[in-house]
N, C-alpha and C. Protein backbone atom coordinates (compact mmCIF):
# COMPACT_ATOMS: atom_id res chain seq x y z
N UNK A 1 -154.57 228.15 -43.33
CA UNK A 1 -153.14 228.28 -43.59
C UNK A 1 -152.40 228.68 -42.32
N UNK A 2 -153.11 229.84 -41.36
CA UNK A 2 -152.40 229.73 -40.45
C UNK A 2 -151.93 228.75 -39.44
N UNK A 3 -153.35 228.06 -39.25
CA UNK A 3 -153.27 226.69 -38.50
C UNK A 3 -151.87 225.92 -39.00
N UNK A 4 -151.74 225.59 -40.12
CA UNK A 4 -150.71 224.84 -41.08
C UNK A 4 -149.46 225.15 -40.32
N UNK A 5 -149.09 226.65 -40.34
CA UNK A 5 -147.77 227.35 -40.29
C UNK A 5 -147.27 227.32 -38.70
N UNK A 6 -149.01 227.69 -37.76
CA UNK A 6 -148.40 227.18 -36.64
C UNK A 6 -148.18 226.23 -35.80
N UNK A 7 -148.77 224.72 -36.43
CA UNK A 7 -147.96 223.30 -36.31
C UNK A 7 -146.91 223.09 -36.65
N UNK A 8 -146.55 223.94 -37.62
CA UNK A 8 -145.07 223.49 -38.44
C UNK A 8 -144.59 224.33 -37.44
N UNK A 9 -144.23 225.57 -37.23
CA UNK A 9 -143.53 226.09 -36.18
C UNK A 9 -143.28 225.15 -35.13
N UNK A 10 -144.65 224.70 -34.08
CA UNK A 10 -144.07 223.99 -33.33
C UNK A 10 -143.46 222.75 -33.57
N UNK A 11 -143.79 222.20 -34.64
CA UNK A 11 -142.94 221.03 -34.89
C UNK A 11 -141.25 221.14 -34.62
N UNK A 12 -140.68 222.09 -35.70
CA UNK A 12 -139.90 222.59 -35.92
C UNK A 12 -139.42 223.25 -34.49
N UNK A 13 -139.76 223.50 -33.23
CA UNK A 13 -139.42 224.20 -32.26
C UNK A 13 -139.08 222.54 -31.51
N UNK A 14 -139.86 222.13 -31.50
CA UNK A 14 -139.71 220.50 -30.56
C UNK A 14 -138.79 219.71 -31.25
N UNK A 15 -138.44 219.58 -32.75
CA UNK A 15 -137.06 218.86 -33.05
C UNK A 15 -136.07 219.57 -32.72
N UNK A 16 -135.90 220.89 -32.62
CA UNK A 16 -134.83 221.33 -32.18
C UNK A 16 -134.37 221.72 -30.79
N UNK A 17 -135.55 221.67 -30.34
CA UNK A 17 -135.26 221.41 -28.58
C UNK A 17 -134.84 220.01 -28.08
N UNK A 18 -135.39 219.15 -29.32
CA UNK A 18 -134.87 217.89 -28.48
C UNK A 18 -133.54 217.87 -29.43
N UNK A 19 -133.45 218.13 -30.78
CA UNK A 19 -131.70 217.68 -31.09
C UNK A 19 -130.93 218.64 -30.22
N UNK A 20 -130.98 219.82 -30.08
CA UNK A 20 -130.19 220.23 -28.91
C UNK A 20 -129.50 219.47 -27.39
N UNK A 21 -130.85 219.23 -27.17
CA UNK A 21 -130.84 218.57 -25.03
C UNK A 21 -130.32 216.77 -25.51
N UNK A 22 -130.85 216.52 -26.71
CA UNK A 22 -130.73 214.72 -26.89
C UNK A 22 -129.93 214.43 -27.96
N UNK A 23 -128.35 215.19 -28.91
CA UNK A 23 -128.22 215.13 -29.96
C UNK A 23 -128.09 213.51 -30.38
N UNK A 24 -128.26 212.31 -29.50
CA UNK A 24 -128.37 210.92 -30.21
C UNK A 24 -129.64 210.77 -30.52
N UNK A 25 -130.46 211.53 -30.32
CA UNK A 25 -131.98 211.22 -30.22
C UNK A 25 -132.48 210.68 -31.55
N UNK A 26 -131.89 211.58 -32.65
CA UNK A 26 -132.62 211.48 -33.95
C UNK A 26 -131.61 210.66 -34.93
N UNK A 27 -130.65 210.05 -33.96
CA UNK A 27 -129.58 209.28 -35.32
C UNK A 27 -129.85 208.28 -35.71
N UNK A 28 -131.48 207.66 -35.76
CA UNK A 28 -132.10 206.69 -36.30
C UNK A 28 -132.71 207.08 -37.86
N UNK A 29 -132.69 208.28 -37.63
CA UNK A 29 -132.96 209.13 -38.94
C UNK A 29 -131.87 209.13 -40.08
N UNK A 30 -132.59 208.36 -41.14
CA UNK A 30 -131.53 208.66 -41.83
C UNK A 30 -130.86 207.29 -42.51
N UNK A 31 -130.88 206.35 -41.24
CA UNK A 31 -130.12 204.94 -41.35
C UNK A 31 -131.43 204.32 -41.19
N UNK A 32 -132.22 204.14 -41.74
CA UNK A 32 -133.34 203.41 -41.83
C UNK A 32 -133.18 202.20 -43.01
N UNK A 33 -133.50 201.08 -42.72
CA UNK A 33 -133.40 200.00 -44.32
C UNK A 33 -134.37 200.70 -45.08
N UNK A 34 -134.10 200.75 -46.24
CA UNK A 34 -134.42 201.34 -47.32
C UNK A 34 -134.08 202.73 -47.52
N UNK A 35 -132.98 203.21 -46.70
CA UNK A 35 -132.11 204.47 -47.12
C UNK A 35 -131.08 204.02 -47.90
N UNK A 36 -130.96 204.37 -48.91
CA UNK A 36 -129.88 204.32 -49.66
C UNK A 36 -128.84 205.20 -49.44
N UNK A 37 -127.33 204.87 -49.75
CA UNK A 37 -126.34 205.62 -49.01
C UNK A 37 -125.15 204.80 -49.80
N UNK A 38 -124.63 205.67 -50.91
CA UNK A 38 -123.16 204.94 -51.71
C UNK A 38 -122.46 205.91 -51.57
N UNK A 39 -121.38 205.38 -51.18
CA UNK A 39 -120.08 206.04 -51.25
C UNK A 39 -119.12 205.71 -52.02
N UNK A 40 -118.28 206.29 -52.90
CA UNK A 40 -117.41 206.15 -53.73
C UNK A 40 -116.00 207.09 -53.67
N UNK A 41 -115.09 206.70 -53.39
CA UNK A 41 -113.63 207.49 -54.05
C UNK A 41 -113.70 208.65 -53.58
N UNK A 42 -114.67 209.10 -54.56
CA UNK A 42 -115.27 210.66 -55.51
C UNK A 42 -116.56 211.43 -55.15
N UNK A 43 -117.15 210.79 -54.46
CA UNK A 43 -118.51 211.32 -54.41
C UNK A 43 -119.18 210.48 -53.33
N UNK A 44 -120.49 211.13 -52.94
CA UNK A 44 -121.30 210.38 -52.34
C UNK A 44 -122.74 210.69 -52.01
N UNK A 45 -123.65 209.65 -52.49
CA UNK A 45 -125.27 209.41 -53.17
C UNK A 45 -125.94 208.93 -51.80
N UNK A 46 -126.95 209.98 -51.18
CA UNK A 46 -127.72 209.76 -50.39
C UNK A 46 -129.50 209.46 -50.60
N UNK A 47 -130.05 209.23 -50.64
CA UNK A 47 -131.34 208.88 -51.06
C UNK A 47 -132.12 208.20 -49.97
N UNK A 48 -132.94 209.12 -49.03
CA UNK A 48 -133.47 208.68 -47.82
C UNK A 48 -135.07 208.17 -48.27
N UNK A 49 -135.04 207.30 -48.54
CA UNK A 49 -136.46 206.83 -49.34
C UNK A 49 -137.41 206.43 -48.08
N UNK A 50 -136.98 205.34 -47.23
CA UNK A 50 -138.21 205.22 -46.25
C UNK A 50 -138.32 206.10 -44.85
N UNK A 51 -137.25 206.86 -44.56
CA UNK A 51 -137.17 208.43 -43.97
C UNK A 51 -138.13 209.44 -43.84
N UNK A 52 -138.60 208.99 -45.69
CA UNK A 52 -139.18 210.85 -46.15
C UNK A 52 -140.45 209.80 -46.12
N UNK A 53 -140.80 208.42 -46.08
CA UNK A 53 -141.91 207.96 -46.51
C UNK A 53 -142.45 208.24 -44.96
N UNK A 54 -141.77 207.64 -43.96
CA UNK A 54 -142.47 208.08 -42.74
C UNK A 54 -142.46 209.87 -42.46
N UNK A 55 -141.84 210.48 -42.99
CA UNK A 55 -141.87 211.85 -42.53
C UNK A 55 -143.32 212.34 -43.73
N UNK A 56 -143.65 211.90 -44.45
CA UNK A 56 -145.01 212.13 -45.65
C UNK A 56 -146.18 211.84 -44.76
N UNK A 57 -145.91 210.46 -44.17
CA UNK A 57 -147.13 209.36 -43.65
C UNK A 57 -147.20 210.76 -42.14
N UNK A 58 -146.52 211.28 -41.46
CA UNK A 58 -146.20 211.89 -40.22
C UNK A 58 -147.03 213.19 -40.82
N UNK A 59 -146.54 214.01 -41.79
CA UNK A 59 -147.20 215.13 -42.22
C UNK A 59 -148.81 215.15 -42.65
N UNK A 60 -149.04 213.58 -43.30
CA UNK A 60 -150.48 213.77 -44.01
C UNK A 60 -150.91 213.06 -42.61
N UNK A 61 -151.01 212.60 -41.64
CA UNK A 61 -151.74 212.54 -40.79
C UNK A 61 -152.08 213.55 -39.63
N UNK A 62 -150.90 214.49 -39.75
CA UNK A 62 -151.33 216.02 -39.05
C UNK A 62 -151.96 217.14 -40.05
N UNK A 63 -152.02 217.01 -41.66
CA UNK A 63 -152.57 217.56 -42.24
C UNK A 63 -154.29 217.26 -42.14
N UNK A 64 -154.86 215.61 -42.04
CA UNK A 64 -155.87 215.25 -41.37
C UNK A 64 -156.51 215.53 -40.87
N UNK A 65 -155.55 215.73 -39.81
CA UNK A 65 -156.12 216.29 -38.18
C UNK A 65 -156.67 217.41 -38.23
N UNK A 66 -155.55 218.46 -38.87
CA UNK A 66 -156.05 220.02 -38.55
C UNK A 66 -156.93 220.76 -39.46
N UNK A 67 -157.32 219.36 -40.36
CA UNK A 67 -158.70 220.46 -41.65
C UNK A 67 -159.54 219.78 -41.06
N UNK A 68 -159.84 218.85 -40.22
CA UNK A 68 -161.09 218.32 -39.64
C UNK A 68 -161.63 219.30 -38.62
């Protein structure tokens, strides 16, 4: 578990060092085909479906790594 917490730390330390120094860096995030994104009037429906699929595929292959 610790292992876990201190990848995620650094993860979490390196996106924010780079959205800081690079804030265009990550504006591919988000607008990916197969993000859904409606806007209406009144409201507005975000649903980052192939986003979170690469950010899953990104996590279970460092989860992989670090129980091996």
């Amino acid at each position: 578990m610790a292992k876990i917490l201190m990848v995620l730390g650094a993860v979490l330390l390196a996106l924010g060092t780079l959205w800081h120094f690079f804030p265009g860096a990550l504006n591919w995030f988000g607008k990916l085909p197969g993000d859904i994104n409606i806007k209406t009037e009144h409201s507005q429906v975000f649903i980052p479906i192939t986003s979170m699929l690469i950010v899953s595929a990104v996590l279970s292959l460092l989860m992989y790594f670090f129980r091996r």
